[in-house]
N, C-alpha and C. Protein backbone atom coordinates (compact mmCIF):
# COMPACT_ATOMS: atom_id res chain seq x y z
N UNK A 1 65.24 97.66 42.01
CA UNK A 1 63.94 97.12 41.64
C UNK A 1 63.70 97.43 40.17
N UNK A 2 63.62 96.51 39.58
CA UNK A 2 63.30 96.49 37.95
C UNK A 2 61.42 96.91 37.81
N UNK A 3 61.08 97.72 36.94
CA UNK A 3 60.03 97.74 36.53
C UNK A 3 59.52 98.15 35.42
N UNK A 4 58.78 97.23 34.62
CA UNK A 4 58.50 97.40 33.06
C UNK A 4 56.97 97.06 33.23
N UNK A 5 56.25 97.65 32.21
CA UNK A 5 54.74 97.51 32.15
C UNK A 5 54.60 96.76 30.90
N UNK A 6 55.63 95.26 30.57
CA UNK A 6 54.92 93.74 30.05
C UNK A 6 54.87 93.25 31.62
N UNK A 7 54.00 92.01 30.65
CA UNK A 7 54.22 90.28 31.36
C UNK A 7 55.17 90.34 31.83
N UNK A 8 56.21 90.56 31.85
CA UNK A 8 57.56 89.10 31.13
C UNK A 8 59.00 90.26 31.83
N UNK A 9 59.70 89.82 31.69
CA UNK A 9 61.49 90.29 31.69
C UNK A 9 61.53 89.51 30.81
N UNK A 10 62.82 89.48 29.65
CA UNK A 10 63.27 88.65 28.36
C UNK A 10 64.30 87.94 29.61
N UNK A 11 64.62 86.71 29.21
CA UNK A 11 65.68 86.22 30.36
C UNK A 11 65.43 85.79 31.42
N UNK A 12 64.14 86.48 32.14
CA UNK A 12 63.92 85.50 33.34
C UNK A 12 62.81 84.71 33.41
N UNK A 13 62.87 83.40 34.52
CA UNK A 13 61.41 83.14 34.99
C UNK A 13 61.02 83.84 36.05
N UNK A 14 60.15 83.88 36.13
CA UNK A 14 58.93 84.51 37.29
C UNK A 14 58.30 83.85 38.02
N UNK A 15 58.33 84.13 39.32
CA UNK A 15 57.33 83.86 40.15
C UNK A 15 56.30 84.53 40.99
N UNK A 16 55.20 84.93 40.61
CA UNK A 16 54.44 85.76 40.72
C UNK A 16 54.27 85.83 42.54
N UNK A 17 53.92 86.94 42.91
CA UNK A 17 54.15 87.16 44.06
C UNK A 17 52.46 88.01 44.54
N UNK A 18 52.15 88.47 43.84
CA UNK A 18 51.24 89.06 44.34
C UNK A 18 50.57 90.56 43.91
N UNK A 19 49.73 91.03 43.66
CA UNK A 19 49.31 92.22 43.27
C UNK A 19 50.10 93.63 44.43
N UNK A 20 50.82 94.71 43.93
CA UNK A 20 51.01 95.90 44.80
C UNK A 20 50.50 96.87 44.56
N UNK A 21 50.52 97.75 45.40
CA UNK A 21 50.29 99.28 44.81
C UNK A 21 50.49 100.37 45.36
N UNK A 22 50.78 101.54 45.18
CA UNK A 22 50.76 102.96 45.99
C UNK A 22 50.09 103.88 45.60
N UNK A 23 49.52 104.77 46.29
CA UNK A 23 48.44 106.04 46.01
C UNK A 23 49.15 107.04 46.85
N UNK A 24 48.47 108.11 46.48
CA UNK A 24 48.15 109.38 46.93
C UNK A 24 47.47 110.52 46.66
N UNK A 25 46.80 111.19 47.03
CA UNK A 25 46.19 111.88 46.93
C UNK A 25 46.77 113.24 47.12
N UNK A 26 46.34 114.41 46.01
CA UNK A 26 47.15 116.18 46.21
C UNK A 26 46.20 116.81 45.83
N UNK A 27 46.47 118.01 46.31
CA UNK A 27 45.57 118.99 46.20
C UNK A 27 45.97 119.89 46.13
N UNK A 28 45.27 120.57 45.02
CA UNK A 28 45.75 122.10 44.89
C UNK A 28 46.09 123.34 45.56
N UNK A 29 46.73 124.10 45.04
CA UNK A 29 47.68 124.71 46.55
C UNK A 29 47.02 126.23 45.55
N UNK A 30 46.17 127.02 46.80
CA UNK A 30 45.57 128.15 46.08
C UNK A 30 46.06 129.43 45.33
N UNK A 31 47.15 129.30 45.67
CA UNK A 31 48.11 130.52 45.04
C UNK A 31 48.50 129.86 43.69
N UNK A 32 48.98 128.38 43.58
CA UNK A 32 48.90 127.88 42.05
C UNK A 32 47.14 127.51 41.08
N UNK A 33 46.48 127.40 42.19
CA UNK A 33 45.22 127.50 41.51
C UNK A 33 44.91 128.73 40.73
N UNK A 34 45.16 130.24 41.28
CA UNK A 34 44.64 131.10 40.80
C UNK A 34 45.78 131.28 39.32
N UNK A 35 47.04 131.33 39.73
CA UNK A 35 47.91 131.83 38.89
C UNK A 35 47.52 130.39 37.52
N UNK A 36 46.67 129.53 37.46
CA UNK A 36 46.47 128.35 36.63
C UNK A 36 45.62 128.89 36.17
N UNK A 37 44.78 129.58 36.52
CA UNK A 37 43.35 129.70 36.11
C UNK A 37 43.63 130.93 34.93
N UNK A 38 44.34 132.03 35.51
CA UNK A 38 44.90 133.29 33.94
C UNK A 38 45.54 131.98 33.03
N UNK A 39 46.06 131.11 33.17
CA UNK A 39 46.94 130.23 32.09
C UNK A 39 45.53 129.66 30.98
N UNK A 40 44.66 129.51 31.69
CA UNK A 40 43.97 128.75 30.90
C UNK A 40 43.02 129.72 30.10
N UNK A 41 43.16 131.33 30.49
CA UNK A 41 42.54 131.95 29.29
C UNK A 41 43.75 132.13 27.81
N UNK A 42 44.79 132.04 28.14
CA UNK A 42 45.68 132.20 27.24
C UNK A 42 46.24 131.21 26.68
N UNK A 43 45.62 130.13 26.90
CA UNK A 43 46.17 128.83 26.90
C UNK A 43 47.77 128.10 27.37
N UNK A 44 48.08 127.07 26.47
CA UNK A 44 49.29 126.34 26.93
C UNK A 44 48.92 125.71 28.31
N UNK A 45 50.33 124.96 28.72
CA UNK A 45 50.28 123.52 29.24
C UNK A 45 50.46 124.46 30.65
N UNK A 46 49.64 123.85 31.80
CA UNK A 46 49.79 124.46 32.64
C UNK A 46 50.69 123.54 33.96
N UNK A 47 52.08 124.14 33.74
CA UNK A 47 52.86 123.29 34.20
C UNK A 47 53.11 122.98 36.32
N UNK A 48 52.32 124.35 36.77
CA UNK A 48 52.62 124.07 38.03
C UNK A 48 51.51 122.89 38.05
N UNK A 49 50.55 122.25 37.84
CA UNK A 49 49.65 121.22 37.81
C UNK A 49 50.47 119.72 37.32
N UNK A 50 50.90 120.16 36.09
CA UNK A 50 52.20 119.20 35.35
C UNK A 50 53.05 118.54 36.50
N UNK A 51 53.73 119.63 37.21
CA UNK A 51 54.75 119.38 38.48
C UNK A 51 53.76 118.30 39.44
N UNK A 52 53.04 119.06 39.81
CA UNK A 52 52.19 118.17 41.31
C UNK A 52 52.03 117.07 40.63
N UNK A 53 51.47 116.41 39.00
CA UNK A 53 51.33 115.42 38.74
C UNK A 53 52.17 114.38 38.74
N UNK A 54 53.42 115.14 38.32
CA UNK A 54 54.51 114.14 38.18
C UNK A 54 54.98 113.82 39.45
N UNK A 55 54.98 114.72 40.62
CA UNK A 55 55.31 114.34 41.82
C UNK A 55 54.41 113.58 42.88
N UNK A 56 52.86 113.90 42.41
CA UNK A 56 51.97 112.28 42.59
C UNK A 56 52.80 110.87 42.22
N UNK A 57 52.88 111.04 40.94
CA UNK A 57 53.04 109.70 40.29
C UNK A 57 54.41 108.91 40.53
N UNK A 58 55.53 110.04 40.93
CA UNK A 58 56.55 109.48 42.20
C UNK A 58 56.63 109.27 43.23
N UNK A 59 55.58 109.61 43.94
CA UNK A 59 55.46 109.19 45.44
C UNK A 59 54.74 108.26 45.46
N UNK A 60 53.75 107.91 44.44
CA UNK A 60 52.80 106.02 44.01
C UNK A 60 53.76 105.29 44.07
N UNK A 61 54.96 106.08 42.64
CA UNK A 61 55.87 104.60 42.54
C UNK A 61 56.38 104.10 43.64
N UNK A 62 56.66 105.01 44.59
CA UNK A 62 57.86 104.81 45.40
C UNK A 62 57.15 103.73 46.53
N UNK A 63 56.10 103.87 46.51
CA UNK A 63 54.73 103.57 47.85
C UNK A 63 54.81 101.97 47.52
N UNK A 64 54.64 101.55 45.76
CA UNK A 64 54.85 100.65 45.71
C UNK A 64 55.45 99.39 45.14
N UNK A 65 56.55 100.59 45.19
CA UNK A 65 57.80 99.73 45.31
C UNK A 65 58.25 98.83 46.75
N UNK A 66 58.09 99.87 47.75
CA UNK A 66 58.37 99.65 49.35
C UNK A 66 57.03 98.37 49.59
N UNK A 67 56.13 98.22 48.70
CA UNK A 67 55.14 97.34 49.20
C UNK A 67 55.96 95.94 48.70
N UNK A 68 56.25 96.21 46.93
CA UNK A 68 57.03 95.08 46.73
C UNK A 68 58.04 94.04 47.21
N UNK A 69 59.13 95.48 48.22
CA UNK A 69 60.34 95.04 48.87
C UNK A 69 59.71 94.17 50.06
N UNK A 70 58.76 94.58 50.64
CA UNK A 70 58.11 93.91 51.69
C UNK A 70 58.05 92.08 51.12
N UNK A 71 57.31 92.31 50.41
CA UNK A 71 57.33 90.75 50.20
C UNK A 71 58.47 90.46 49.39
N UNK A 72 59.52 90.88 49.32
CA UNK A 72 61.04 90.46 48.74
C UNK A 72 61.03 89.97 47.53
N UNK A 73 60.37 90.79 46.57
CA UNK A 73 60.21 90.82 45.03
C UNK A 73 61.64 91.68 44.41
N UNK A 74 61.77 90.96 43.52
CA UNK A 74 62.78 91.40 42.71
C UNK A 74 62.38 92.86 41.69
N UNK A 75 61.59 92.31 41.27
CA UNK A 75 60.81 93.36 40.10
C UNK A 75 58.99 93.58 40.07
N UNK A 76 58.60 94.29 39.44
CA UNK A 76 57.36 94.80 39.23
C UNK A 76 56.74 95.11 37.92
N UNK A 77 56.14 93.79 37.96
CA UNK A 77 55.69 93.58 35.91
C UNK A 77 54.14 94.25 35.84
N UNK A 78 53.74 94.52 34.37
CA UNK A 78 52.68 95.01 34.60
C UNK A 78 51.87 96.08 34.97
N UNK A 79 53.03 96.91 35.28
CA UNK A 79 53.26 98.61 35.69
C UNK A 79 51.96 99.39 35.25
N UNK A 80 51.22 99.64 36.18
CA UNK A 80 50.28 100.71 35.46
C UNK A 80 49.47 102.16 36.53
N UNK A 81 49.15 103.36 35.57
CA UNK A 81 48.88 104.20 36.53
C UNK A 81 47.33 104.53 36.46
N UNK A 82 47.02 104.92 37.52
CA UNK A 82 45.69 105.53 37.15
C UNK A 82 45.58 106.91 38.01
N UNK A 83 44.48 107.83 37.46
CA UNK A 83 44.24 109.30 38.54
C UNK A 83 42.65 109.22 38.30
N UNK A 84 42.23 109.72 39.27
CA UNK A 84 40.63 110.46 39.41
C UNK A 84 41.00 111.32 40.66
N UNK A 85 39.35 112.28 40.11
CA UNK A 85 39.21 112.96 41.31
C UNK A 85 38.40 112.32 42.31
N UNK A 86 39.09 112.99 43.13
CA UNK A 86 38.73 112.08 44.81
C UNK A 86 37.12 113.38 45.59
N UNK A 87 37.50 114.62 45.28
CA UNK A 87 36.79 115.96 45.61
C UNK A 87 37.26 116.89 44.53
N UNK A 88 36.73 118.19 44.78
CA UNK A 88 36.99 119.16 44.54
C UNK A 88 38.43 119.72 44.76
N UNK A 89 39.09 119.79 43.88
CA UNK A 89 40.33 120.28 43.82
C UNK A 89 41.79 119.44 44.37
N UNK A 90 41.13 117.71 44.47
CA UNK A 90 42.12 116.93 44.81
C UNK A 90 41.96 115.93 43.62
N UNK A 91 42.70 114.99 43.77
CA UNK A 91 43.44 114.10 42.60
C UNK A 91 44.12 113.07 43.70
N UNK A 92 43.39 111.55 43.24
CA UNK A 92 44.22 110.08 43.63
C UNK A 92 44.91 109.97 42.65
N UNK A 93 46.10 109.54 42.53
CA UNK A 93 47.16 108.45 41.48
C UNK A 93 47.59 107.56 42.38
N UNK A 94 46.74 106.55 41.84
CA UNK A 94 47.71 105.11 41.95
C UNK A 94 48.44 104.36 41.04
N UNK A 95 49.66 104.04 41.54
CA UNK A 95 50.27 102.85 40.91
C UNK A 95 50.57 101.54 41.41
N UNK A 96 50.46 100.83 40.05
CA UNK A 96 50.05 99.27 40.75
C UNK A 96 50.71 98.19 39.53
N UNK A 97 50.90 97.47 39.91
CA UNK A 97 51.45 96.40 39.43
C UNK A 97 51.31 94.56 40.24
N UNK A 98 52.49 93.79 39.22
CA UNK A 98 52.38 92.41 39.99
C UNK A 98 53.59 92.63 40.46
N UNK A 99 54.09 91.98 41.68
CA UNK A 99 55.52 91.78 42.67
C UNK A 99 55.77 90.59 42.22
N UNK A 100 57.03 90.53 41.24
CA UNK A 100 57.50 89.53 41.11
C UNK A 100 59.06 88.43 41.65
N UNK A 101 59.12 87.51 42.12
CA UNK A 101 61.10 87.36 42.26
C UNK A 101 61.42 86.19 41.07
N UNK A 102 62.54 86.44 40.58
CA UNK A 102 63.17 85.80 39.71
C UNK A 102 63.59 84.42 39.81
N UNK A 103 63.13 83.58 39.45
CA UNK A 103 63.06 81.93 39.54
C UNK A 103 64.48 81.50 38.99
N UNK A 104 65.49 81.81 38.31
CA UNK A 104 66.68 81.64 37.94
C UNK A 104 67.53 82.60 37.88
């Protein structure tokens, strides 16, 4: 599954297929909450948060990708992510895009 966040592939036509997307929602795990919380008097990037994010934002892709394959799309143009908080100490990321299949 190809996915780029233009319009377009250079080379192909398109046939638009339909809007996808995947979410999930995580939540902080209290033993990395506390050990986050000394990080942020001393500053720097607080990476066990970093981790859960990036592993949100792979389990979106993956969510909808499998939505794409459903309707037998080739690729996924238009790629984009978003996060908010959902509650207290949780986090949605979705990713979403258009399902596209290749006309030539």
């Amino acid at each position: 599954m190809i996915l780029v966040n233009t319009d377009y592939i250079t080379g192909r036509e398109l046939e638009m297929l339909g809007l996808v997307k995947g979410s999930t929602i995580q939540s902080k795990n209290i033993g990395r909450d506390i050990s986050q919380s000394f990080k942020t008097l001393v500053g720097g990037e607080l990476k066990a948060y970093n981790d859960m994010m990036n592993d949100a934002r792979a389990l979106a892709t993956k969510r909808m990708v499998a939505e794409a394959e459903a309707l037998g799309a080739d690729a996924i143009v238009n790629v984009r992510y978003a996060s908010s908080a959902v509650m207290q100490g949780a986090a949605e990321v979705i990713a979403y895009g258009t399902a596209v299949r290749f006309c030539n």
